[in-house]
Protein backbone atom coordinates (compact mmCIF):
# COMPACT_ATOMS: atom_id res chain seq x y z
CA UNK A 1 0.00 0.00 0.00
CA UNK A 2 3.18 2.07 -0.13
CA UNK A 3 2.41 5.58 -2.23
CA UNK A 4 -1.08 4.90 -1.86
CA UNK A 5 -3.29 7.29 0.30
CA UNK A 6 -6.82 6.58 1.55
CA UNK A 7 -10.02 7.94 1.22
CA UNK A 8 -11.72 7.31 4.91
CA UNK A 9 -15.26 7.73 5.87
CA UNK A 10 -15.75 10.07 8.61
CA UNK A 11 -18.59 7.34 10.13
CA UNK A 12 -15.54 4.46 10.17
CA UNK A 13 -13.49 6.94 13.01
CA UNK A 14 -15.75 6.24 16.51
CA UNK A 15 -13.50 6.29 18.61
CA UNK A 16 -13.07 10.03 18.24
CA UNK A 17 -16.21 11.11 18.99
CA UNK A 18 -14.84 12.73 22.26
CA UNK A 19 -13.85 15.77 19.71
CA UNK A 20 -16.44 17.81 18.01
CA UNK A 21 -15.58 17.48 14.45
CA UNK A 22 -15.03 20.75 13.51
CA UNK A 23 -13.14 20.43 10.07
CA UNK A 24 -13.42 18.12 7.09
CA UNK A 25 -10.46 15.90 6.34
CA UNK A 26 -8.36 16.79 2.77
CA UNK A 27 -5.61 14.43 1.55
CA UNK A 28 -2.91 15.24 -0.59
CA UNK A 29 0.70 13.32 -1.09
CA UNK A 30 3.69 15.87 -1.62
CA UNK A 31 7.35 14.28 -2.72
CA UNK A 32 10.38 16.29 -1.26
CA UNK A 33 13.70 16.57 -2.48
CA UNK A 34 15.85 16.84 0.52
CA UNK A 35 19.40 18.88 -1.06
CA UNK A 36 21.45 18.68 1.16
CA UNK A 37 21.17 14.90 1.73
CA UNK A 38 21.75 13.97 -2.50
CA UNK A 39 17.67 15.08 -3.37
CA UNK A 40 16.45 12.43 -1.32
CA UNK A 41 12.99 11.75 -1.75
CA UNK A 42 10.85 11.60 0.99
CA UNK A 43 6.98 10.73 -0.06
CA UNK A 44 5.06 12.23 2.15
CA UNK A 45 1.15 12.21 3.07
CA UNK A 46 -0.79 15.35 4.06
CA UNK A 47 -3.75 15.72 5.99
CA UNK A 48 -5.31 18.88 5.96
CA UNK A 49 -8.62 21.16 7.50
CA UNK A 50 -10.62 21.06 4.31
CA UNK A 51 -13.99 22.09 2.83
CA UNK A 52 -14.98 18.82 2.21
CA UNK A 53 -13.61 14.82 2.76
CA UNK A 54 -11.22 13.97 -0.04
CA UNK A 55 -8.18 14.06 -2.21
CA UNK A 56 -6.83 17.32 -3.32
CA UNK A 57 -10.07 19.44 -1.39
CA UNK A 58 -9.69 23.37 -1.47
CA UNK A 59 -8.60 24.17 2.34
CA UNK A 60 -11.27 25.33 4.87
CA UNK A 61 -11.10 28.67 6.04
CA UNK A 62 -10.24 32.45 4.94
CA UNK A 63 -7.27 32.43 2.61
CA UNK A 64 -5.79 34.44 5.84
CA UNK A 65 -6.59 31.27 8.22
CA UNK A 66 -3.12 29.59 9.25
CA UNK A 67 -2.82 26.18 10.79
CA UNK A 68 -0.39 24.63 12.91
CA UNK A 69 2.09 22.17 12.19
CA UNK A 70 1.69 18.38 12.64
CA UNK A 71 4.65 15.88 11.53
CA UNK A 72 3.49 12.33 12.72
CA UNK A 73 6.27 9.71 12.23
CA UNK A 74 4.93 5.79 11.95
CA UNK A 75 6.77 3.13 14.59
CA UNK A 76 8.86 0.33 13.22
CA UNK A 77 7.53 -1.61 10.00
CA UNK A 78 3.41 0.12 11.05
CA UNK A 79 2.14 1.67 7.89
CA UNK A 80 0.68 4.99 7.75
CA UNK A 81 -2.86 3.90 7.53
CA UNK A 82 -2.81 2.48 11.23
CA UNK A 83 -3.25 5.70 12.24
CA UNK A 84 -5.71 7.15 10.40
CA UNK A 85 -8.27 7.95 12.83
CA UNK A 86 -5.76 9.58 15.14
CA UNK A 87 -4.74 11.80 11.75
CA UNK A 88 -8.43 12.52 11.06
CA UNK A 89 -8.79 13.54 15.11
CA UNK A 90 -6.38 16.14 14.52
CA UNK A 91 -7.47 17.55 11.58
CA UNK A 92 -10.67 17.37 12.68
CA UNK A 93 -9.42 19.92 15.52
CA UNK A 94 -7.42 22.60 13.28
CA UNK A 95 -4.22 20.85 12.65
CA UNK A 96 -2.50 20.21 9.43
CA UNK A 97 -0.75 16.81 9.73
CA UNK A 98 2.73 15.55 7.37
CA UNK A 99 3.32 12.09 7.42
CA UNK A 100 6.14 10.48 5.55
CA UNK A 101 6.42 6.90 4.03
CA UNK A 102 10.24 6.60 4.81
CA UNK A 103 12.00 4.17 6.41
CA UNK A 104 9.32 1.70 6.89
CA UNK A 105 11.19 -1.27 6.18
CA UNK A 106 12.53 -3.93 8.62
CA UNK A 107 15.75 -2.48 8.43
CA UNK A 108 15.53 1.34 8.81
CA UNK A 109 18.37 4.20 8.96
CA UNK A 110 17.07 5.84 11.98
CA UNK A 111 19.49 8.10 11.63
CA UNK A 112 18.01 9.49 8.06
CA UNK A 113 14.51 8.79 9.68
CA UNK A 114 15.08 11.56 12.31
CA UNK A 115 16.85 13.81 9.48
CA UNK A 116 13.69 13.53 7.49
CA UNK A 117 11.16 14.54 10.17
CA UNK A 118 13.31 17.43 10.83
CA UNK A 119 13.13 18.08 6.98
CA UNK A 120 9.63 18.18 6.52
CA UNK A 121 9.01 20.89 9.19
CA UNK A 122 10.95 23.20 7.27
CA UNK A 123 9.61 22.00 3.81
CA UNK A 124 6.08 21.56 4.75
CA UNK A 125 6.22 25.54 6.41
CA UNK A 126 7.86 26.38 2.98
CA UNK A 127 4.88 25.04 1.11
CA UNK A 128 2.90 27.83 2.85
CA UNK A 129 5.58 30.37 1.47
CA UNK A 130 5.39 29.14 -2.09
CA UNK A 131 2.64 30.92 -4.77
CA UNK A 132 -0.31 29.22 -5.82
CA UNK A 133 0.35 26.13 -3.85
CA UNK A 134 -2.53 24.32 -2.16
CA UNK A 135 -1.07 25.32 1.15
CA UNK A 136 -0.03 28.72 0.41
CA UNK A 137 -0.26 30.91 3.15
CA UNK A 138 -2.16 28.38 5.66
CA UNK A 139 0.61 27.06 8.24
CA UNK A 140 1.39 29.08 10.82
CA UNK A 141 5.31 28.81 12.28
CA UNK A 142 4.44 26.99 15.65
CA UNK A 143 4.99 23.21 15.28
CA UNK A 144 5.05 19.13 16.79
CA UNK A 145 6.57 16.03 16.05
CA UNK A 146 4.53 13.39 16.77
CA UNK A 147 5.98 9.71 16.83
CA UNK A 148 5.22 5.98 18.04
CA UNK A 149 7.45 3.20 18.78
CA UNK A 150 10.52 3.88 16.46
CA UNK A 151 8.98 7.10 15.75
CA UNK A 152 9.01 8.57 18.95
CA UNK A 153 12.65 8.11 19.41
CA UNK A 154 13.64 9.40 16.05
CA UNK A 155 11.24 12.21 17.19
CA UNK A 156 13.45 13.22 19.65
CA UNK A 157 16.28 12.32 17.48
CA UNK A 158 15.22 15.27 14.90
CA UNK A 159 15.51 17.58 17.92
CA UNK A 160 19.62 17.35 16.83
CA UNK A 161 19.10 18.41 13.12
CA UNK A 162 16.33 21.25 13.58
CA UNK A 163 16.44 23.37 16.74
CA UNK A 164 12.75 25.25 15.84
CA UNK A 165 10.81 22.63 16.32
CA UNK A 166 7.82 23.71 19.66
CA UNK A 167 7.22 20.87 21.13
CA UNK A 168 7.33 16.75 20.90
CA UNK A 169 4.76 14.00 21.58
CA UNK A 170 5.67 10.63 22.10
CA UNK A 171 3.45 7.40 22.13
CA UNK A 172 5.34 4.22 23.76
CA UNK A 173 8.56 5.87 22.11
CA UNK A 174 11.07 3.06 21.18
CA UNK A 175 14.91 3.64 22.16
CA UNK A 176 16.58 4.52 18.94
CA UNK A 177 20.57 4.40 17.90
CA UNK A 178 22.05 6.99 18.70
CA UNK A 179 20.52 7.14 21.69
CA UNK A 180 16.91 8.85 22.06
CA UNK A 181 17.60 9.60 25.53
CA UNK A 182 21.12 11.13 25.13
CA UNK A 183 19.48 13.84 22.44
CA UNK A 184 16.55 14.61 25.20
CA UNK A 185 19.09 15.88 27.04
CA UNK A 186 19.51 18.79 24.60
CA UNK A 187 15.85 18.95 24.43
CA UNK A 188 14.58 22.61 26.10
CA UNK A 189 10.89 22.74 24.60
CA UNK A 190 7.93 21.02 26.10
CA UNK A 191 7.67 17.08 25.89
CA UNK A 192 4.63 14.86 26.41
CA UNK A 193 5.24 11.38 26.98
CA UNK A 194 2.24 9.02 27.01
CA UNK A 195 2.85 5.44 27.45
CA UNK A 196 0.96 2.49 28.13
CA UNK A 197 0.85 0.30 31.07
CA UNK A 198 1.08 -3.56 29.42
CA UNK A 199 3.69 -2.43 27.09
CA UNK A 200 5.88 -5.29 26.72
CA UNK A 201 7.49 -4.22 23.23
CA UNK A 202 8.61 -0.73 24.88
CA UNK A 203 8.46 -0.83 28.58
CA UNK A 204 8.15 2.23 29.58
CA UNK A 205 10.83 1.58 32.02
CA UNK A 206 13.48 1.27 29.66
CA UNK A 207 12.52 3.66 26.89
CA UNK A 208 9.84 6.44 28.11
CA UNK A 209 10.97 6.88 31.48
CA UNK A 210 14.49 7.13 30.74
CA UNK A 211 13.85 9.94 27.85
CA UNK A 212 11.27 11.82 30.20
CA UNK A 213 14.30 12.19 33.10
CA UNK A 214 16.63 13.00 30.58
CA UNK A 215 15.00 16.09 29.38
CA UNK A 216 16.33 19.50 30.22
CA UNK A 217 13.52 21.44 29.51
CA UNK A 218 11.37 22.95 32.33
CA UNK A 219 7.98 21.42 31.13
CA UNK A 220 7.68 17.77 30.95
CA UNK A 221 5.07 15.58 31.40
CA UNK A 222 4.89 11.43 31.36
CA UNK A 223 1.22 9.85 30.86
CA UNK A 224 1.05 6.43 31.55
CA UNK A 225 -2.34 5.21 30.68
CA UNK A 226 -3.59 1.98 32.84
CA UNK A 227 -3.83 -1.67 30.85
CA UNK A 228 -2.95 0.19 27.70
CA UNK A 229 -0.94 -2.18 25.34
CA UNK A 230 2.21 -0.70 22.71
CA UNK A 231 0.22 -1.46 19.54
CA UNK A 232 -3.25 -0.69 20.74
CA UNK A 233 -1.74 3.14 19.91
CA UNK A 234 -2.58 2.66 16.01
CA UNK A 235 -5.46 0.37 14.46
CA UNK A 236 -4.65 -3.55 14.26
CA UNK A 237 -1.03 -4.27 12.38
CA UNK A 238 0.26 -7.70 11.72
CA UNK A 239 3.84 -6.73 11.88
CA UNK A 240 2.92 -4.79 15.78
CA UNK A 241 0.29 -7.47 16.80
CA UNK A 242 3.38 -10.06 16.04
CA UNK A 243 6.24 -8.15 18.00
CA UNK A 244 3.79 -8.36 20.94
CA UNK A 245 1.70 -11.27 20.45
CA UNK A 246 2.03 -13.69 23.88
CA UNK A 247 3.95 -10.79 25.83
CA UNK A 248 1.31 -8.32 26.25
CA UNK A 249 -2.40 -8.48 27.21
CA UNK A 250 -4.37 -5.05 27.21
CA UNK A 251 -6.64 -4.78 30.15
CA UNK A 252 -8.49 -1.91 28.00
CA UNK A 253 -10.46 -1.66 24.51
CA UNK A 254 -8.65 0.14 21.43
CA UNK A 255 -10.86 2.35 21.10
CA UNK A 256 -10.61 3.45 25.06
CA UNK A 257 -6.85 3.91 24.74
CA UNK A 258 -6.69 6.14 21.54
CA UNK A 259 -9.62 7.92 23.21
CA UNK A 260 -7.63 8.84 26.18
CA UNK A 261 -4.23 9.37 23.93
CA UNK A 262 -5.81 11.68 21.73
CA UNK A 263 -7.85 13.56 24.74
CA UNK A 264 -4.24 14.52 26.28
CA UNK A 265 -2.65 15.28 23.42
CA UNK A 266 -4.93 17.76 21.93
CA UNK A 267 -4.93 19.69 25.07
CA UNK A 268 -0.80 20.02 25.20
CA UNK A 269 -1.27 20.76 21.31
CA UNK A 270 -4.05 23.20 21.64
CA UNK A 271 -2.18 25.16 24.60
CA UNK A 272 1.50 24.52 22.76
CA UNK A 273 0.17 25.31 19.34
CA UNK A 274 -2.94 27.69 19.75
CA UNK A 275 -1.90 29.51 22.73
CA UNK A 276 -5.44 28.56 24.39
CA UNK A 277 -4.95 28.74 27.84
CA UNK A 278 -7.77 27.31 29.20
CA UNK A 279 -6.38 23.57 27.40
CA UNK A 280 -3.64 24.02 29.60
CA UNK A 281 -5.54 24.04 32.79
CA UNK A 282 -8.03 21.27 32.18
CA UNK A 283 -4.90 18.95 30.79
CA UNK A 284 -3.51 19.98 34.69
CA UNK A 285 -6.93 19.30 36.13
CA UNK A 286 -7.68 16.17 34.49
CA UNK A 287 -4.50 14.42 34.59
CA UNK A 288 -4.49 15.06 38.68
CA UNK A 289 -7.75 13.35 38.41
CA UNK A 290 -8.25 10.55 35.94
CA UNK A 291 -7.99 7.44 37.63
CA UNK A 292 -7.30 5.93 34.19
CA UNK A 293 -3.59 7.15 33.78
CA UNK A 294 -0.74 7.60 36.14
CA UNK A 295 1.23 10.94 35.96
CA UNK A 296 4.21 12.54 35.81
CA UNK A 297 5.33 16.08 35.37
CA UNK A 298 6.86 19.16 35.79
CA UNK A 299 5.07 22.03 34.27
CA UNK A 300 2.77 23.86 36.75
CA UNK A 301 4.58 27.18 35.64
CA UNK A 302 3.63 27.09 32.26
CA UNK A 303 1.28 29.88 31.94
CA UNK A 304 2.70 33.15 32.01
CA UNK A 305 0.44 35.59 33.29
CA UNK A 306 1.13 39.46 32.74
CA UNK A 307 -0.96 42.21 33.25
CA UNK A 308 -2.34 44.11 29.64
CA UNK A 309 -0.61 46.25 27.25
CA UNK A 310 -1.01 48.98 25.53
CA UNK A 311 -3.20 50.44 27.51
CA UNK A 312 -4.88 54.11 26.05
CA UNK A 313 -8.17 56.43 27.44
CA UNK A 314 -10.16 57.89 24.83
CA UNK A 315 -13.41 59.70 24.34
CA UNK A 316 -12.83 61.16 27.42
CA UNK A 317 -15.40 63.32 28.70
CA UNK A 318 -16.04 65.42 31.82
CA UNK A 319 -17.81 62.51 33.70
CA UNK A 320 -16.65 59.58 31.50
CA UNK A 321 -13.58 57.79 30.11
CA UNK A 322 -13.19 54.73 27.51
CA UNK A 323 -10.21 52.60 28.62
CA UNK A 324 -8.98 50.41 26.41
CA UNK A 325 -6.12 47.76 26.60
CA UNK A 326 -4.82 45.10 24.35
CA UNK A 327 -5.79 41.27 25.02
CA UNK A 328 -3.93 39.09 26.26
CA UNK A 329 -3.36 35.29 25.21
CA UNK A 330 -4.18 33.59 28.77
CA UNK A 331 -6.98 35.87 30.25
CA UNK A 332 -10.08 34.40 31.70
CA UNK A 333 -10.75 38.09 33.16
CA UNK A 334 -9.03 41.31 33.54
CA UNK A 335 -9.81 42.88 37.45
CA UNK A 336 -10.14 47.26 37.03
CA UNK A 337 -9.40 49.61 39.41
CA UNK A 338 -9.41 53.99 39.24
CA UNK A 339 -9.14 56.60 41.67
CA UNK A 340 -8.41 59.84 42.30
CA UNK A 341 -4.45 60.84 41.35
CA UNK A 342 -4.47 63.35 44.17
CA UNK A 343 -5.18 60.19 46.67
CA UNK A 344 -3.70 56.83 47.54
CA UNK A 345 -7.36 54.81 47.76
CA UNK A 346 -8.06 52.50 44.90
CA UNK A 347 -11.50 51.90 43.71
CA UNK A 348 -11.77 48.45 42.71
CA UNK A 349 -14.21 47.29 39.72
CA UNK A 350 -14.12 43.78 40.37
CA UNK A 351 -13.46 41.84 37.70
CA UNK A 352 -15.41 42.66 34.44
CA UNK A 353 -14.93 40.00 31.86
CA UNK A 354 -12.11 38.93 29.09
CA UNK A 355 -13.31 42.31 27.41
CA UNK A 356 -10.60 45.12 25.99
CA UNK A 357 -12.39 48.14 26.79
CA UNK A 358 -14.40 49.64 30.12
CA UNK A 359 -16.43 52.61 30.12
CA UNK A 360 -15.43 54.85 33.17
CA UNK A 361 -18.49 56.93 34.37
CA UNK A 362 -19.77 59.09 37.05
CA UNK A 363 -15.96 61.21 37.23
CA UNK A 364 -15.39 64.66 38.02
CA UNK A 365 -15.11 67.20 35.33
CA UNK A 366 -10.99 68.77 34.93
CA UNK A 367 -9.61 66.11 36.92
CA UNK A 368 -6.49 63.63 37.05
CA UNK A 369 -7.66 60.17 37.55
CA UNK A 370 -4.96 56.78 37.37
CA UNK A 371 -6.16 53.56 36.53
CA UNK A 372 -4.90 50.44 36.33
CA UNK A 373 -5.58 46.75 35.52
CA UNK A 374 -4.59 42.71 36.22
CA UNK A 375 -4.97 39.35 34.40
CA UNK A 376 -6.77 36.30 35.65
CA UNK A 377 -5.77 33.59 34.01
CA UNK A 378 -7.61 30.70 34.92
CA UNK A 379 -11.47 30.09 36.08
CA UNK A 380 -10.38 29.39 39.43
CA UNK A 381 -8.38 33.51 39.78
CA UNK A 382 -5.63 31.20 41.22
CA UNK A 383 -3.30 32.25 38.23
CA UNK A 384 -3.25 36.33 38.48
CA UNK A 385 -0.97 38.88 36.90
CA UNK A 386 0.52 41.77 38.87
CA UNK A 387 -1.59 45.10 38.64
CA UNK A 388 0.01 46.58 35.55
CA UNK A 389 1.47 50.22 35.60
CA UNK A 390 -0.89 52.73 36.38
CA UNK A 391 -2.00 55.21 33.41
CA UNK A 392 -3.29 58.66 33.92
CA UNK A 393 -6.10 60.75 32.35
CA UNK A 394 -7.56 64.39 32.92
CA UNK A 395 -11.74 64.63 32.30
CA UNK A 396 -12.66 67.63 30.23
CA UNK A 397 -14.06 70.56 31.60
CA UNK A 398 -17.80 70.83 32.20
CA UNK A 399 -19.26 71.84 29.33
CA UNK A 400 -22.92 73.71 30.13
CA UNK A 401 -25.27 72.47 28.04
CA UNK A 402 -28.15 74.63 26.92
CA UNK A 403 -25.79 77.41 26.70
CA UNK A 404 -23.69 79.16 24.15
CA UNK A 405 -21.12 81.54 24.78
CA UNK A 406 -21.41 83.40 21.27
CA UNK A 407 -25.18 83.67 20.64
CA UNK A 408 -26.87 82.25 24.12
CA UNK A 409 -29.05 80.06 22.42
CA UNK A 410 -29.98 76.84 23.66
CA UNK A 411 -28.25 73.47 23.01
CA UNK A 412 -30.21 70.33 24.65
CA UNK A 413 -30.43 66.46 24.20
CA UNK A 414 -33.12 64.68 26.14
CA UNK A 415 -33.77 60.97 25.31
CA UNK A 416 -36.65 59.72 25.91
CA UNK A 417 -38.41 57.44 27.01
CA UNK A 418 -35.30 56.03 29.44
CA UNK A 419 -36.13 53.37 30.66
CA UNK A 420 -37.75 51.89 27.70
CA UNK A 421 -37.75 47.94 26.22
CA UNK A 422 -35.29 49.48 23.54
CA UNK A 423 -36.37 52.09 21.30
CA UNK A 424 -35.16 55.65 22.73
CA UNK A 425 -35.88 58.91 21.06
CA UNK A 426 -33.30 61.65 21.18
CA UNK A 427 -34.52 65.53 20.71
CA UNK A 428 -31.84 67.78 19.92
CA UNK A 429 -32.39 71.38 20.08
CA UNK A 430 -29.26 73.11 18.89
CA UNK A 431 -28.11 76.13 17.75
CA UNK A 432 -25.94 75.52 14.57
CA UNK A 433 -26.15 73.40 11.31
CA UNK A 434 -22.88 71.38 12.51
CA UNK A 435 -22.48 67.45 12.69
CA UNK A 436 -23.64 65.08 15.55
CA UNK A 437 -21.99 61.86 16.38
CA UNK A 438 -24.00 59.59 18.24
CA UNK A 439 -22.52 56.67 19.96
CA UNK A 440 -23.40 54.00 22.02
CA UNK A 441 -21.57 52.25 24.57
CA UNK A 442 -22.35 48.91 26.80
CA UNK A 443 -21.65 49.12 30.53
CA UNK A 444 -18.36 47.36 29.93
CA UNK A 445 -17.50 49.86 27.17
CA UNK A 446 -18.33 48.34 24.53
CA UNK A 447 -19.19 50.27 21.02
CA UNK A 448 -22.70 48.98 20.29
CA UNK A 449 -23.32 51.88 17.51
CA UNK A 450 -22.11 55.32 16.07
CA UNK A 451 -23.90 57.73 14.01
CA UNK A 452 -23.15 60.88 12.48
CA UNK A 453 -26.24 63.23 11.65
CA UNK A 454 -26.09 65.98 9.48
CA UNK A 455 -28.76 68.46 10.64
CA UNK A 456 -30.74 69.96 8.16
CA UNK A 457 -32.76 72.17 11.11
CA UNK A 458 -32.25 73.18 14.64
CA UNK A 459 -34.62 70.79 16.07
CA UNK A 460 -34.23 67.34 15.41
CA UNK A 461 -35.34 63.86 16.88
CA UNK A 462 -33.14 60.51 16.11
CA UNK A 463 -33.98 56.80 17.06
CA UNK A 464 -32.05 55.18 19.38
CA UNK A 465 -32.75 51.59 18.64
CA UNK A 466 -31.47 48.91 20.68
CA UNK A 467 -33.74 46.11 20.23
CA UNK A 468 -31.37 43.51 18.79
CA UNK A 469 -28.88 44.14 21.90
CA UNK A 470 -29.58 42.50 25.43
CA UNK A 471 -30.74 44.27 28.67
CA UNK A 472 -28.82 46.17 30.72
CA UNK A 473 -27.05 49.49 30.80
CA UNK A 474 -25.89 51.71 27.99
CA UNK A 475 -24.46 54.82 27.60
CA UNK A 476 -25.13 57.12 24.71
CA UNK A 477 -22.20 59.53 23.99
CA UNK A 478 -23.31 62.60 22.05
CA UNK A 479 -20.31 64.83 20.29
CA UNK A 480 -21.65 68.24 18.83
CA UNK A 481 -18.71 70.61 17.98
CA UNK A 482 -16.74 71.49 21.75
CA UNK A 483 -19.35 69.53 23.69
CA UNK A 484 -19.93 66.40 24.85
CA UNK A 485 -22.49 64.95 26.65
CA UNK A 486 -22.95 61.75 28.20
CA UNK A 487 -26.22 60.45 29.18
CA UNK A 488 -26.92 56.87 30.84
CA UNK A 489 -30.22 54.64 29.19
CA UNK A 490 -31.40 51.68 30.35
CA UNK A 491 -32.78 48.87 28.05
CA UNK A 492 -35.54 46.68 30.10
């Protein structure tokens, strides 16, 4: 079946159905020319997030949607097609996935079969650089080598011949020559090791555990799951099922163990890889928890939680102030506090949500006010940032409404009817044909709406329609030449 790639049936892959299938699974097979090693060829399958099941499917997504990387290397003499429903798991879930066809003989190079998975990184993220190229522009530079048995070792192996590589899996990872666990030494990225309890091929005793202590990086992490079995990794494979047959006897299904592989490893890839935090905490939670694996690891530091950046007021009024910060990766919450600069009291907010903006109201007009804000990182606030450096404002002066220096005629805006189940009229009596920007906030600052009117008469009404928006309370922000005015509405 060498060369060949195959069409599978999203209803043949149960064992999945933990993850939400989110993407369609495209199939393509790319042939590198490695130059520095005499053009060697390395035939290679891709897996892909496409728009529909297939070979050679258009890519799902914006042409601006990037991917991460996935190279998955086979174990000794296992074809690629073992491991098709672990592929389609991961493209189900956003990731594109390389897989080559070398070395699968009964006497492999190891040596060239790390060299090649260190290749296709590079080659498969320069497919994404080329011009009209199925994968132009769609893998992002973050990216995981993925191996079983033999694979896992040369996994680490590749570690020697490309130094960008963001972190490694292995599954019952075979010692390799040269050693496996002499390159984890040299190994600073996060490492998952998952390994199964009635291995008898790789024992995790002299392969997994060794490479796991031998790792100098400060996030590690060795999953053992219970009555697993070496082969039970990938679907049934005569050469595997022989190497094992009358040594090992799984205690649990095939479908259970690649069930609670995949589970683990798409929550170190989705917190390596997509920089989603909250992965990170439930891999933490559950592995503490699940009686079904035994755990090792040293990573509790892995989030780094800082307080926001770029941090700006605008629109400020002289009772109100839109802060406005940039997100950050790991925030569950940011926590807001003001006061006064002239005092040392802080007035806390509380937390208010994994927002980027807060409407500050009810300030005094022409004066200095410092604010500042923290990150929460986790559900539990047991990850929190430091309160970030504080950032100062002035309010405007009052502006008196319904008067006019120059002519003394009267400029008003009453809304009406406030409260009201979300329609809210807005008179304006003013005293110049000049523009009027209308905009609405949320109570967490949010821009709901803006309109600009161009008065055609002194006395005007507008709507104020909030009906598609959900109850609460809203401020409306009126800007008419030098004054603002700032009036609160509340939406039953």
């Amino acid at each position: 079946m060498a060369g060949r790639i195959i069409i599978i049936l999203v209803m043949v892959l149960g064992p999945f159905a933990i993850c939400a299938q989110l993407y369609n699974m495209g199939q393509t097979n790319i042939v590198f020319n490695d130059a520095a090693r005499d053009k060697r060829k390395i035939s290679t399958d891709v897996f892909y997030p496409a728009i529909s099941n297939g070979k050679n499917t258009a890519m799902a997504g914006g042409l601006n949607q990037q991917f991460p990387l996935v190279v998955f290397a086979h174990g000794f003499a296992i074809n690629n097609e073992a491991y098709l429903p672990m592929i389609n798991s991961l493209v189900n879930q956003g990731y594109i996935v390389a897989m080559p066809r070398t070395e699968s003989s009964f006497s492999p190079n190891q040596i060239y079969y790390a060299m090649d998975l260190a290749f296709l990184v590079n080659a498969m993220q320069g497919q994404s650089l080329m011009k009209n190229n199925l994968l132009t522009g769609r893998i992002n530079r973050k990216s995981c080598i993925i191996g079983h048995n033999m694979g896992g070792g040369c996994a680490l192996l590749a570690s020697s011949y490309n130094k960008n590589i963001t972190t490694y899996i292995t599954l019952a990872p075979a010692e390799t020559n040269p050693s496996a666990v002499n390159a984890a030494t040299k190994i600073y990225v996060p490492v998952l090791n998952i390994t199964a309890g009635n291995d008898c091929v790789t024992p995790a005793s002299e392969n997994a555990s060794p490479m796991y202590e031998a790792l100098s990086g400060n996030c590690k992490m060795l999953i053992n799951i219970k009555g697993g079995s070496h082969c039970q990794f990938a679907n049934f494979n005569n050469n595997c099922n022989a190497a094992e047959q009358g040594c090992s006897v799984a205690a649990i299904s095939r479908t259970q163990q690649q069930s609670i592989a995949m589970r683990y490893i798409l929550l170190w890839l989705d917190f390596r890889l997509k920089n989603n935090c909250t992965a990170h905490f439930t891999l933490m939670d559950e592995t503490a928890n699940d009686n079904a694996i035994e755990t090792r690891q040293a990573c509790n530091n892995a989030v780094v939680c800082v307080s926001p950046a770029n941090k700006t007021a605008t629109d400020i009024g002289p009772t109100t102030a839109l802060l406005k910060w940039k997100a950050n990766t790991c925030a569950a919450t940011y926590e807001l506090r003001y006061k006064n600069s002239n005092v040392l009291q802080w007035i806390s907010l509380g937390t208010i949500g994994a927002v980027t903006s807060y409407m500050l109201t009810g300030l005094t007009p022409g004066m200095s006010y410092d604010w500042s804000l923290r990150t929460i990182c986790d559900d539990d606030a047991t990850t929190i940032s430091t309160w970030g450096n504080k950032k100062t404002f002035t309010t405007a002066t009052q502006q008196l409404i319904g008067f006019n220096a120059e002519n003394k005629q009267d400029v008003s805006f009453d809304i009406n009817p406030n409260p009201s189940f979300g329609k809210f009229s807005m008179a304006a009596s003013i005293n110049a044909l000049k523009p009027i920007v209308i905009s609405v906030y949320s109570s967490i600052g949010k821009k709901v709406s803006e309109t600009t009117i161009m008065p055609k008469e002194t006395e005007l009404t507008h709507l104020v329609d909030l009906s598609n928006e959900s109850s609460g309370i809203y401020f409306v922000r009126i800007n008419y030449g030098d004054i603002i005015d700032t009036q609160r509405i509340v939406k039953r």
